[in-house]
PDB file of N, CA and C in Angstrom:
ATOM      1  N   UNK A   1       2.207  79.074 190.566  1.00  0.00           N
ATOM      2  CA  UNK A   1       2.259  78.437 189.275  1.00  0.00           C
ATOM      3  C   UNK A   1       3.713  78.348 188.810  1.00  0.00           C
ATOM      4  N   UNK A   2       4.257  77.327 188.472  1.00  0.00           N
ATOM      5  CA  UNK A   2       5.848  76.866 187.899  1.00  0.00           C
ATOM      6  C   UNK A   2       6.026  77.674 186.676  1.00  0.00           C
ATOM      7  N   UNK A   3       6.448  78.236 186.082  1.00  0.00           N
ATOM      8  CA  UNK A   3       6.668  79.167 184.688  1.00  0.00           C
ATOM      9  C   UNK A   3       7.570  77.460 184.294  1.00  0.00           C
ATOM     10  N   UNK A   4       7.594  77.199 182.757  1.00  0.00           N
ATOM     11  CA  UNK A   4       8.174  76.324 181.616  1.00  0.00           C
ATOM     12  C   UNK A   4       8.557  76.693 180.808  1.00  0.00           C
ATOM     13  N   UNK A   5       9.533  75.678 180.458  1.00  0.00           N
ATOM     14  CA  UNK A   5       9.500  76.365 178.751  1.00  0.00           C
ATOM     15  C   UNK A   5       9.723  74.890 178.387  1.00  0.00           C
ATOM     16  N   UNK A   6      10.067  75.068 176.821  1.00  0.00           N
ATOM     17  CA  UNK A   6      10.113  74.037 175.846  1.00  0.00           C
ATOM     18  C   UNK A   6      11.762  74.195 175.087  1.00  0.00           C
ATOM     19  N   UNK A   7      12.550  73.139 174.902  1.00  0.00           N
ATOM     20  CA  UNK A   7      13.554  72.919 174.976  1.00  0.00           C
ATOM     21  C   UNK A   7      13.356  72.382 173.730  1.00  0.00           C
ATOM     22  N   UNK A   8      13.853  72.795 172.144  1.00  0.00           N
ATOM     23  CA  UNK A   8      13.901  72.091 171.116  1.00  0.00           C
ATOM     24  C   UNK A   8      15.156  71.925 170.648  1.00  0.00           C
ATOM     25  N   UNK A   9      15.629  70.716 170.810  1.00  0.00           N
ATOM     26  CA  UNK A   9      17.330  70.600 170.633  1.00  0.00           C
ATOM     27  C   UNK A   9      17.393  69.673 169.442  1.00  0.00           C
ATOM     28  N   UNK A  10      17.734  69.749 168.193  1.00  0.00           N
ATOM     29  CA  UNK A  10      18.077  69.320 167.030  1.00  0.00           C
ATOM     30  C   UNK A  10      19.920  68.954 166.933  1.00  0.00           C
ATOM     31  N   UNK A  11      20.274  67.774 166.965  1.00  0.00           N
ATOM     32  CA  UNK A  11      21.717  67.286 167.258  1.00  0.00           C
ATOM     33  C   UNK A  11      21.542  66.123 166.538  1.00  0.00           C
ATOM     34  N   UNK A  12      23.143  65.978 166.066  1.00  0.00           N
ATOM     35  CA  UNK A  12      23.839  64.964 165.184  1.00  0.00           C
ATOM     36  C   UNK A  12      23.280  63.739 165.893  1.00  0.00           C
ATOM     37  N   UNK A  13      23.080  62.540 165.264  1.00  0.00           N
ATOM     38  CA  UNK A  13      22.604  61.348 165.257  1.00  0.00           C
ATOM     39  C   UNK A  13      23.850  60.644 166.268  1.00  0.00           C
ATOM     40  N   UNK A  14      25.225  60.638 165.884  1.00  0.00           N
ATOM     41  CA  UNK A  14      26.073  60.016 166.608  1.00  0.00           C
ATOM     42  C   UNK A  14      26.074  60.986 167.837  1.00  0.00           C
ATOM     43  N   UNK A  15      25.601  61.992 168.560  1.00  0.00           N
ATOM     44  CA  UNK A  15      25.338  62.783 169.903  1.00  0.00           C
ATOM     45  C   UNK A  15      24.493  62.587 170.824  1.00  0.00           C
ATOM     46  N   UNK A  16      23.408  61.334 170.066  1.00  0.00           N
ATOM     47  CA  UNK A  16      21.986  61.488 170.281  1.00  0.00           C
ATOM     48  C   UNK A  16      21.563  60.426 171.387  1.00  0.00           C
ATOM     49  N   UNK A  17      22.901  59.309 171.778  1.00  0.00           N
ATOM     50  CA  UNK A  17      22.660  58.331 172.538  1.00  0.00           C
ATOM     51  C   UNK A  17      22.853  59.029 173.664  1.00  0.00           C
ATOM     52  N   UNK A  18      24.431  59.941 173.588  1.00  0.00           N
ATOM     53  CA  UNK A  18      25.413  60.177 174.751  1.00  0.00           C
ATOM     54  C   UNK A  18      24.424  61.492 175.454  1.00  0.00           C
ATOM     55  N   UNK A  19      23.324  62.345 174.732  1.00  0.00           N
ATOM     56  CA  UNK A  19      22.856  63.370 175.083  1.00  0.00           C
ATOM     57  C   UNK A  19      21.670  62.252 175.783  1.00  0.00           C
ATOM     58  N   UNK A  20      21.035  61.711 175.105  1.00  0.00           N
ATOM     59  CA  UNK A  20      19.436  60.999 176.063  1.00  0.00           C
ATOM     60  C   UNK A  20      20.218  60.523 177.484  1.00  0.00           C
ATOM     61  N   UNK A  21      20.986  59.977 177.537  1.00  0.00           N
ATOM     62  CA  UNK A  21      21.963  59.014 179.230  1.00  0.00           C
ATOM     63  C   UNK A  21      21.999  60.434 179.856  1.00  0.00           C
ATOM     64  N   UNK A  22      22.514  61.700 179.677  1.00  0.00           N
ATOM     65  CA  UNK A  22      23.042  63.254 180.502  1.00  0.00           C
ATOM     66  C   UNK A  22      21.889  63.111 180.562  1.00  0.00           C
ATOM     67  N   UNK A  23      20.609  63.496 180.075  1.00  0.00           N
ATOM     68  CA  UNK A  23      19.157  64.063 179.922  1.00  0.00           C
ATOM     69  C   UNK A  23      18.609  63.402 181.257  1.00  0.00           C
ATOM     70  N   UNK A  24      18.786  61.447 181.235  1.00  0.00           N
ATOM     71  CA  UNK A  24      18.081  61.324 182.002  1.00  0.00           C
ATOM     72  C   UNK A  24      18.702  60.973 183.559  1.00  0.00           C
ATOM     73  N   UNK A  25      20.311  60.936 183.518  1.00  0.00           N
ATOM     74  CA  UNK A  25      20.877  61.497 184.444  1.00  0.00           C
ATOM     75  C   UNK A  25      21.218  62.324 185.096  1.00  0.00           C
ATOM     76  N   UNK A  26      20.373  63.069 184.936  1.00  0.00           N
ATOM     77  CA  UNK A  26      20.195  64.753 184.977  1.00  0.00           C
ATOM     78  C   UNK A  26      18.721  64.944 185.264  1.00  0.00           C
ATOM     79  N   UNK A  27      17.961  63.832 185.676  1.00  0.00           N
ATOM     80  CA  UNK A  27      16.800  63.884 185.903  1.00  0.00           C
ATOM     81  C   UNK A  27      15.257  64.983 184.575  1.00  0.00           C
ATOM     82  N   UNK A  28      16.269  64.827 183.543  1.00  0.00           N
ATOM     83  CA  UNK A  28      15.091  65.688 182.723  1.00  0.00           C
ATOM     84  C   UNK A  28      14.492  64.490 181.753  1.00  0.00           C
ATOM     85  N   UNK A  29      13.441  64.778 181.429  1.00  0.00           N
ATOM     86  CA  UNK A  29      12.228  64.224 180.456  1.00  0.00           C
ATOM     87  C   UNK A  29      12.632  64.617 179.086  1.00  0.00           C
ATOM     88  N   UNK A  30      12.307  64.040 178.282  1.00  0.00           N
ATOM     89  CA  UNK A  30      13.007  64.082 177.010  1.00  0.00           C
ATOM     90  C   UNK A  30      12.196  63.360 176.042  1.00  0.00           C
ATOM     91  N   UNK A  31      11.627  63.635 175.037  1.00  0.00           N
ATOM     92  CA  UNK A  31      11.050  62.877 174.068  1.00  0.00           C
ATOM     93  C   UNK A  31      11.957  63.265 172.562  1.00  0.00           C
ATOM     94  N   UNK A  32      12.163  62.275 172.060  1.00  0.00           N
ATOM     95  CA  UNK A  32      13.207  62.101 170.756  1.00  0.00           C
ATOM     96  C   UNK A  32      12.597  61.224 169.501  1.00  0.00           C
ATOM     97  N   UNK A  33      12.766  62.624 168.620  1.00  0.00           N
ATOM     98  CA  UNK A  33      11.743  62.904 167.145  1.00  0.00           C
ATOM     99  C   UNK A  33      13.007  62.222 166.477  1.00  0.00           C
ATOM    100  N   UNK A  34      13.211  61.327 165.249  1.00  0.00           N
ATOM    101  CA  UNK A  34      13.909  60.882 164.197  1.00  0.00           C
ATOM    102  C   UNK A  34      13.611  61.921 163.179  1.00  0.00           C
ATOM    103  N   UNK A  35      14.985  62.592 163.010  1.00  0.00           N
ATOM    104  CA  UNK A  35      14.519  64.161 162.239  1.00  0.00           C
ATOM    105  C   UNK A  35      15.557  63.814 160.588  1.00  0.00           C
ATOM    106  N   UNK A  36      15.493  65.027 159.985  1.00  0.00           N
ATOM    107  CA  UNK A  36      16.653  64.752 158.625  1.00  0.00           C
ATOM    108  C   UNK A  36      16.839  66.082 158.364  1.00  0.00           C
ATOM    109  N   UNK A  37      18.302  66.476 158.073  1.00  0.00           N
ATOM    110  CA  UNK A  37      19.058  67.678 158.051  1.00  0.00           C
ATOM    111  C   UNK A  37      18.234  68.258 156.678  1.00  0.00           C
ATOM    112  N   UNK A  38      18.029  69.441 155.929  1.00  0.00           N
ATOM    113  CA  UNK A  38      17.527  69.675 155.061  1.00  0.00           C
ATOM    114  C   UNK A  38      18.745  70.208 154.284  1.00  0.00           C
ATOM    115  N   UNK A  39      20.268  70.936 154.776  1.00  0.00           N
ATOM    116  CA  UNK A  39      21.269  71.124 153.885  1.00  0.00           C
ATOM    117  C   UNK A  39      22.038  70.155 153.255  1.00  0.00           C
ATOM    118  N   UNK A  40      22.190  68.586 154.436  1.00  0.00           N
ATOM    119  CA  UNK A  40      23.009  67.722 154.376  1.00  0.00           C
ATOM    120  C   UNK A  40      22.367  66.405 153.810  1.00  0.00           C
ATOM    121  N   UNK A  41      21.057  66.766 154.546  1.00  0.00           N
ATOM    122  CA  UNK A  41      20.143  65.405 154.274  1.00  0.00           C
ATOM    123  C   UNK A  41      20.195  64.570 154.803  1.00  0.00           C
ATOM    124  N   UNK A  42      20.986  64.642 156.064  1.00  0.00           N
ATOM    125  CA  UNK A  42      21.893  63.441 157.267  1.00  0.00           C
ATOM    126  C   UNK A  42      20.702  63.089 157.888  1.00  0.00           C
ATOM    127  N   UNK A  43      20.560  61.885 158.813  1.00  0.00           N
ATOM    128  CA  UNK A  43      20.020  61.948 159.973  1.00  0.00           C
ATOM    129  C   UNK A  43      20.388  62.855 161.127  1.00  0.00           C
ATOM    130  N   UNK A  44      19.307  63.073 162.283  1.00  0.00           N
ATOM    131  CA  UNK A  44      19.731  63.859 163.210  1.00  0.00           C
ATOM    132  C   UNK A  44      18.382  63.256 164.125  1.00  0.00           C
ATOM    133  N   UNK A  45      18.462  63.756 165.589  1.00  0.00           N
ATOM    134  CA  UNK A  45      17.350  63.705 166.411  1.00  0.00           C
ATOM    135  C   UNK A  45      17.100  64.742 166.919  1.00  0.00           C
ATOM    136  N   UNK A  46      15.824  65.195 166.884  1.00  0.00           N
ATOM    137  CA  UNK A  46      15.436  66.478 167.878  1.00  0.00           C
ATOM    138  C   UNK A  46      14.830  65.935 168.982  1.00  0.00           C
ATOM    139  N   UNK A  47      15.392  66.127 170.079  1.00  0.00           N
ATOM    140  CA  UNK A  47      14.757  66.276 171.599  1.00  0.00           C
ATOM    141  C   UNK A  47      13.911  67.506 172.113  1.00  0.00           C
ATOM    142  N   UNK A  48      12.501  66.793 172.278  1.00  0.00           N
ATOM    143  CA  UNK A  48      11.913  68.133 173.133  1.00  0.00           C
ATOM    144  C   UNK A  48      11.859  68.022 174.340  1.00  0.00           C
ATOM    145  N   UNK A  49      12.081  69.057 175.377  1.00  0.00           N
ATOM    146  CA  UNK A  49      12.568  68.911 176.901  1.00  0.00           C
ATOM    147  C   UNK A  49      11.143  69.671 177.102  1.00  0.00           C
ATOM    148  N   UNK A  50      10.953  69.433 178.026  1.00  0.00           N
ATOM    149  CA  UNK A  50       9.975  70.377 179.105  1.00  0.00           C
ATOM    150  C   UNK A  50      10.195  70.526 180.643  1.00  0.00           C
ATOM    151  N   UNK A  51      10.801  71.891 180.529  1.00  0.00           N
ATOM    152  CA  UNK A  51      11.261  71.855 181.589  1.00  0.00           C
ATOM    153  C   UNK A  51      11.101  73.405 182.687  1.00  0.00           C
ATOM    154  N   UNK A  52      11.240  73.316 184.302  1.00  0.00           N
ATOM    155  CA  UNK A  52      10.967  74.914 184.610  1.00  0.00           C
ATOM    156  C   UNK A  52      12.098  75.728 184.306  1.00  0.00           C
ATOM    157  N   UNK A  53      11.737  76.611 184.093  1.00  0.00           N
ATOM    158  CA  UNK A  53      12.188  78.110 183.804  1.00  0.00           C
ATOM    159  C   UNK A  53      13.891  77.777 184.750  1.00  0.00           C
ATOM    160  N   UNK A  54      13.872  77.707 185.728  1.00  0.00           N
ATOM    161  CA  UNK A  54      14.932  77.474 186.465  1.00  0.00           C
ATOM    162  C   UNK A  54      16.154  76.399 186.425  1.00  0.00           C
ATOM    163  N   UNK A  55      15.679  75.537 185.407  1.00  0.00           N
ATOM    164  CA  UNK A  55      16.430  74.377 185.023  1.00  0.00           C
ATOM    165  C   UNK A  55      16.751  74.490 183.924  1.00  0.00           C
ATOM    166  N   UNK A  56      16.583  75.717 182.728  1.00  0.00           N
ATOM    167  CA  UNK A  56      16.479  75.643 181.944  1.00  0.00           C
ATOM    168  C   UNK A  56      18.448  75.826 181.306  1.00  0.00           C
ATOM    169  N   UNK A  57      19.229  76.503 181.902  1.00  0.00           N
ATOM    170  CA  UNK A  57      20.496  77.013 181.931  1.00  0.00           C
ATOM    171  C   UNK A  57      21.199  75.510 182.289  1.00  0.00           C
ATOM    172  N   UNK A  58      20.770  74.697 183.005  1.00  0.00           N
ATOM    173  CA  UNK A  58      21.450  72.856 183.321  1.00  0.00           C
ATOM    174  C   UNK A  58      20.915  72.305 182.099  1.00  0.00           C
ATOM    175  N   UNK A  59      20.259  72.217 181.894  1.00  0.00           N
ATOM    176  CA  UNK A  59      19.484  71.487 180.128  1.00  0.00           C
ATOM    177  C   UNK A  59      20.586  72.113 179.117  1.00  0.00           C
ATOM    178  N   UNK A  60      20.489  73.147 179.222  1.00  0.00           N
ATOM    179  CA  UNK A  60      21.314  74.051 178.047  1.00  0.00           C
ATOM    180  C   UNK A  60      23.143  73.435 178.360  1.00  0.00           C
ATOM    181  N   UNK A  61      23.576  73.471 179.542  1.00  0.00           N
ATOM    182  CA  UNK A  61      25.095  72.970 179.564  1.00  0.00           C
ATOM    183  C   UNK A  61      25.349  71.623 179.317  1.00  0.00           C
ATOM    184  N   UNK A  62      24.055  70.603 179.724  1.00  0.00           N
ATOM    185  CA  UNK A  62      24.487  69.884 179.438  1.00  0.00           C
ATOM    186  C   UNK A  62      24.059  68.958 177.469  1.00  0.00           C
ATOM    187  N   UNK A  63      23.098  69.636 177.053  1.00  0.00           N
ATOM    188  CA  UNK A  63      23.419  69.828 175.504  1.00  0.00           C
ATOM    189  C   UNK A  63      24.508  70.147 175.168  1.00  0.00           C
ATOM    190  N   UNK A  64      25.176  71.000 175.381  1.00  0.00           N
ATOM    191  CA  UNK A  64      26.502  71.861 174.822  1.00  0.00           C
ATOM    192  C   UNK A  64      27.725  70.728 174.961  1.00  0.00           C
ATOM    193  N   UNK A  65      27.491  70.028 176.492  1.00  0.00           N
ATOM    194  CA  UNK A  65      28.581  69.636 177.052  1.00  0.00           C
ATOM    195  C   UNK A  65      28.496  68.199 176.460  1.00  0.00           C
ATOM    196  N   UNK A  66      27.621  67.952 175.743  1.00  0.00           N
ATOM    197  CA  UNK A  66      27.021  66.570 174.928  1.00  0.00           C
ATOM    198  C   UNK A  66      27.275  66.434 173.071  1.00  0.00           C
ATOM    199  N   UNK A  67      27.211  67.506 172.678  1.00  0.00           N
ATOM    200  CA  UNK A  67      27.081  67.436 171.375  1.00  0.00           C
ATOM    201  C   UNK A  67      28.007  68.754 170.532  1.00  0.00           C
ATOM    202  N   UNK A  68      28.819  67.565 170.230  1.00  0.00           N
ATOM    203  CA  UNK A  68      30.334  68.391 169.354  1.00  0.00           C
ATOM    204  C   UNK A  68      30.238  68.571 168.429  1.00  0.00           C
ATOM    205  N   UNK A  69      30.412  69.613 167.524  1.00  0.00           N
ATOM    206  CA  UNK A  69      30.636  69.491 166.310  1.00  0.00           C
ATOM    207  C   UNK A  69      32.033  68.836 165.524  1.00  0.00           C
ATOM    208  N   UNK A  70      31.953  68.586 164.529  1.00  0.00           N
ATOM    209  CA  UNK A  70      33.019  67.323 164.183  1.00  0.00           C
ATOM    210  C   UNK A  70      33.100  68.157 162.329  1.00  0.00           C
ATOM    211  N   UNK A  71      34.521  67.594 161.538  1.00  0.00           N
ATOM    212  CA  UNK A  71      34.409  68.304 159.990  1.00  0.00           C
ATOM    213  C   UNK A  71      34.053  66.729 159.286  1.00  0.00           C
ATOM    214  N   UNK A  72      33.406  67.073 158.560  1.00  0.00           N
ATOM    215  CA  UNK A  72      32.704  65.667 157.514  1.00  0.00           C
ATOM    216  C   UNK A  72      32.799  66.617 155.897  1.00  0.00           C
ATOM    217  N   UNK A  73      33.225  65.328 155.001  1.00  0.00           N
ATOM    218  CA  UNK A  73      33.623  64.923 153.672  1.00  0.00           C
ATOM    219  C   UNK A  73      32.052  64.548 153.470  1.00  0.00           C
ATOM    220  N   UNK A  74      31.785  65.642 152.362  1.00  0.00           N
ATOM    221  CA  UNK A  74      30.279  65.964 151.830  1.00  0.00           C
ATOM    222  C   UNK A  74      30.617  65.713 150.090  1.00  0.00           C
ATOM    223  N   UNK A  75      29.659  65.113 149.683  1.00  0.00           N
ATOM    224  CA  UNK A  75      29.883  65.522 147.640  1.00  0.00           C
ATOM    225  C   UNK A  75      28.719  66.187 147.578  1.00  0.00           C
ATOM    226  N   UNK A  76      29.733  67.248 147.168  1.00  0.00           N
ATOM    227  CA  UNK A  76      28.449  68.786 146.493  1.00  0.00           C
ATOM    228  C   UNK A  76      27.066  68.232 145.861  1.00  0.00           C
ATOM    229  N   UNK A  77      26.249  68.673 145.879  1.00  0.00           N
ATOM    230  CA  UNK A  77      24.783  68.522 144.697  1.00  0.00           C
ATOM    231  C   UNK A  77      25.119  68.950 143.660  1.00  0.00           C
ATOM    232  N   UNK A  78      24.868  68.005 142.804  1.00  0.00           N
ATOM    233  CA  UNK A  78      25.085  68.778 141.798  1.00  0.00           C
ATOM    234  C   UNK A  78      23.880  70.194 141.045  1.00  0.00           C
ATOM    235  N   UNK A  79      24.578  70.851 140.143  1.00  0.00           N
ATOM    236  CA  UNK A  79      23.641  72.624 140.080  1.00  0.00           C
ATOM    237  C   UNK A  79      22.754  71.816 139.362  1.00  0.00           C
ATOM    238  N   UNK A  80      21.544  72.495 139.541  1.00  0.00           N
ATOM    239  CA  UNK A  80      20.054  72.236 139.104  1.00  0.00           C
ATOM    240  C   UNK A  80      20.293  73.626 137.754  1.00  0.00           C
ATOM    241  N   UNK A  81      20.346  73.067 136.562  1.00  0.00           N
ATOM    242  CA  UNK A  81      20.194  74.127 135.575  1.00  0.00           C
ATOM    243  C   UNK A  81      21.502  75.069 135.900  1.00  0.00           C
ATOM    244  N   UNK A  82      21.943  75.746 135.230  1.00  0.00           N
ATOM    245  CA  UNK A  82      23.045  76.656 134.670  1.00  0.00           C
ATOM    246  C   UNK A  82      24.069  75.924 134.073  1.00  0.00           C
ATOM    247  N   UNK A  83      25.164  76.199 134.064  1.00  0.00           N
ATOM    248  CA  UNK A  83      26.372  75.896 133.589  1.00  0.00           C
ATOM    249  C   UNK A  83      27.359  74.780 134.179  1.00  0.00           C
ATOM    250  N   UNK A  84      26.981  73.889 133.800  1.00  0.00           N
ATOM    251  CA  UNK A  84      27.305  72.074 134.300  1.00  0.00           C
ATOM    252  C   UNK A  84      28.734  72.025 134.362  1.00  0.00           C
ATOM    253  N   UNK A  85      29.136  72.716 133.094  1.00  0.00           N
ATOM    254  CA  UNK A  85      30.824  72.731 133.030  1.00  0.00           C
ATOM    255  C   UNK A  85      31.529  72.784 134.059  1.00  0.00           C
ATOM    256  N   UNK A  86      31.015  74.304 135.052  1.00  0.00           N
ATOM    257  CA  UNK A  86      31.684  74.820 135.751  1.00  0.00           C
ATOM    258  C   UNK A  86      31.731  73.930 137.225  1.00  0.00           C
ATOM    259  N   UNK A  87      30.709  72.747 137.161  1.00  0.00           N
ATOM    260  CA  UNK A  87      30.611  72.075 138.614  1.00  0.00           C
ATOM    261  C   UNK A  87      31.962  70.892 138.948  1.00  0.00           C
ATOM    262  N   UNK A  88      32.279  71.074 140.146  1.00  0.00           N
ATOM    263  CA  UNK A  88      33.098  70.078 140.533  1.00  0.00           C
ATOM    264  C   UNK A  88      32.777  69.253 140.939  1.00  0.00           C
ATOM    265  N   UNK A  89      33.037  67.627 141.105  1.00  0.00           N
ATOM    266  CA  UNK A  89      32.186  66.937 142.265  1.00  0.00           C
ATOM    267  C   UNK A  89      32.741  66.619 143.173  1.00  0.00           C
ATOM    268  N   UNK A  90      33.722  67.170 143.666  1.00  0.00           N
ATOM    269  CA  UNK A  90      34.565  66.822 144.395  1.00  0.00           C
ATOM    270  C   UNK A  90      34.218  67.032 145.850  1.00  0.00           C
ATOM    271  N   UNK A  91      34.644  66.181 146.815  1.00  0.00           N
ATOM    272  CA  UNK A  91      34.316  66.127 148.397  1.00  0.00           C
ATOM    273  C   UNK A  91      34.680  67.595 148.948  1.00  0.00           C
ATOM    274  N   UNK A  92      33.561  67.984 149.768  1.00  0.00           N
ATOM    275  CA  UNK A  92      33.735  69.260 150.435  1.00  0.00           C
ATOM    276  C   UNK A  92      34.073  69.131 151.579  1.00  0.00           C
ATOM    277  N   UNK A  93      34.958  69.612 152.452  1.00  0.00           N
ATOM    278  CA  UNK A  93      34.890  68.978 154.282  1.00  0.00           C
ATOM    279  C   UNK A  93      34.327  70.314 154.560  1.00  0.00           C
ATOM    280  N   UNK A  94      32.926  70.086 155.565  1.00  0.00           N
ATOM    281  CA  UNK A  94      32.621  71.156 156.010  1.00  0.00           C
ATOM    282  C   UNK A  94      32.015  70.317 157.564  1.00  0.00           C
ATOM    283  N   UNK A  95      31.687  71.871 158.550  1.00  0.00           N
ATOM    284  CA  UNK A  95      31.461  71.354 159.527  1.00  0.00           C
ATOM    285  C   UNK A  95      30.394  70.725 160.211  1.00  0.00           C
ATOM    286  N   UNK A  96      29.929  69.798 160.458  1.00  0.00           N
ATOM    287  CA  UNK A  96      28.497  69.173 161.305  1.00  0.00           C
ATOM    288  C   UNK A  96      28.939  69.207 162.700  1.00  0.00           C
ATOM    289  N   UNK A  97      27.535  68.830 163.294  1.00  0.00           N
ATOM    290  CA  UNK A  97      27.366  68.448 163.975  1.00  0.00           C
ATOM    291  C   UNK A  97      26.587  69.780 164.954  1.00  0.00           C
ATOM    292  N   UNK A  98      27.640  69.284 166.130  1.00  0.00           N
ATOM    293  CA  UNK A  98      26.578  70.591 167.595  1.00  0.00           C
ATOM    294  C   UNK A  98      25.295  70.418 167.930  1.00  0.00           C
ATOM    295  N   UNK A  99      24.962  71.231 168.019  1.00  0.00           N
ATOM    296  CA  UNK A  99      23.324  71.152 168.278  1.00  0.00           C
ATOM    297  C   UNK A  99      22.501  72.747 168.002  1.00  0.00           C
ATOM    298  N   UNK A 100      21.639  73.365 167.550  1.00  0.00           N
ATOM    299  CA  UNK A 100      20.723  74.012 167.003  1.00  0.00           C
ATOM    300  C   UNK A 100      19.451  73.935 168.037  1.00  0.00           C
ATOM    301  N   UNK A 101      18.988  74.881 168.968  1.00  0.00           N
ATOM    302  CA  UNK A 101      18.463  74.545 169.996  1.00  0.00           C
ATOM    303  C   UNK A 101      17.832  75.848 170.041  1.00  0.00           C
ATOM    304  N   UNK A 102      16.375  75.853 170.482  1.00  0.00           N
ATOM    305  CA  UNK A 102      15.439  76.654 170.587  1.00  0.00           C
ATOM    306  C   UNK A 102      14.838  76.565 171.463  1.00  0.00           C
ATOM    307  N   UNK A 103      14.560  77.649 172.384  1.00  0.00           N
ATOM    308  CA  UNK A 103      13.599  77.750 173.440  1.00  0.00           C
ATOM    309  C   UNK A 103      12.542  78.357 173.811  1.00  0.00           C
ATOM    310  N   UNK A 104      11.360  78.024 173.800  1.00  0.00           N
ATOM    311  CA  UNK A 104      10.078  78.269 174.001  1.00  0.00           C
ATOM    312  C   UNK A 104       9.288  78.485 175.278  1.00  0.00           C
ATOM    313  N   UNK A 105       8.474  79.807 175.277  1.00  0.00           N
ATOM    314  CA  UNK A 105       7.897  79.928 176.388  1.00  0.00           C
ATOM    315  C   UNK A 105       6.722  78.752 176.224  1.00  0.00           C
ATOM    316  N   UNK A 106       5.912  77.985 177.691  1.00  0.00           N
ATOM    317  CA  UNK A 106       5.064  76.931 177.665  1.00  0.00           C
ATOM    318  C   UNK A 106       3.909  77.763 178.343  1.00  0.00           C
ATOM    319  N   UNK A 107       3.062  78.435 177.621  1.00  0.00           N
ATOM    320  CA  UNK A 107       1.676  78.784 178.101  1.00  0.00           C
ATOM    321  C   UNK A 107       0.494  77.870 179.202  1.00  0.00           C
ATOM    322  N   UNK A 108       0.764  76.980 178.465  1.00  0.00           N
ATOM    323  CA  UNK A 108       0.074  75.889 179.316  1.00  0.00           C
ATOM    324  C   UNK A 108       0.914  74.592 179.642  1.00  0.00           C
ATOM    325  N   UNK A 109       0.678  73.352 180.530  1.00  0.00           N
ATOM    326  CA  UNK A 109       0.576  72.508 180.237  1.00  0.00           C
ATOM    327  C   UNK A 109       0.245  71.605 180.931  1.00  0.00           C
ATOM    328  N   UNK A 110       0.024  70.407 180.533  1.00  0.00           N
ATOM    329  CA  UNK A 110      -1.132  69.242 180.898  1.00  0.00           C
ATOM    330  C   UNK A 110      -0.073  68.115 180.796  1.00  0.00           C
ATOM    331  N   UNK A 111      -0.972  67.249 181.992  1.00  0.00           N
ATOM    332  CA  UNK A 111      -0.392  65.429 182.039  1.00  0.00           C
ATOM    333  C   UNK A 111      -1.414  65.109 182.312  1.00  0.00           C
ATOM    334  N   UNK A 112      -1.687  64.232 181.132  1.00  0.00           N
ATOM    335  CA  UNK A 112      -3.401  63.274 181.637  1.00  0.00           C
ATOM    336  C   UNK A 112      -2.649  61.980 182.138  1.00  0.00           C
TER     337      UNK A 112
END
């Protein structure tokens, strides 16, 4: 029996072309969710891989070796309730991008 796992890779939208071309030049399977950042509110794509246990360390380099983080010019939210005075609105540069990637053992799985 092949042992799997599940490959959940969440990456910047501008990463998301150059990572699917490695994925499938690299012979891995890849299905790609249209996701949205919940700090930034950006677009992003999560890729789920399924892949064996043994391939799983080539999936992982070539994410890494795919998706950079980059500094981006953000305008703060403004505060929900307290002291309005004290808010700035001024552009924050903070860092995006990379990738956020989780890996899952695959108990089962099926191809009908």
């Amino acid at each position: 029996m092949v042992r799997m796992k599940m490959i959940i890779a969440v990456v910047q939208d501008q990463d998301s072309n150059r990572l699917s071309k490695a994925l499938v030049d690299n012979n891995f399977r890849a299905t790609k969710l249209a996701s949205t950042g919940g700090f930034l509110k950006s677009g992003n794509t999560t890729f789920m891989i399924g892949t064996e246990d043994i391939r799983v360390d080539r999936a992982l380099q070539i994410i890494k070796d795919n998706c950079r983080s980059r500094e981006q010019l953000v305008a703060p939210v403004s505060p929900m309730g307290g002291n309005a005075d004290s808010y700035v609105p001024y552009p924050v540069e903070v860092e995006v991008g990379g990738a956020t990637v989780f890996v899952l053992p695959i108990e089962q799985y099926m191809h009908f």
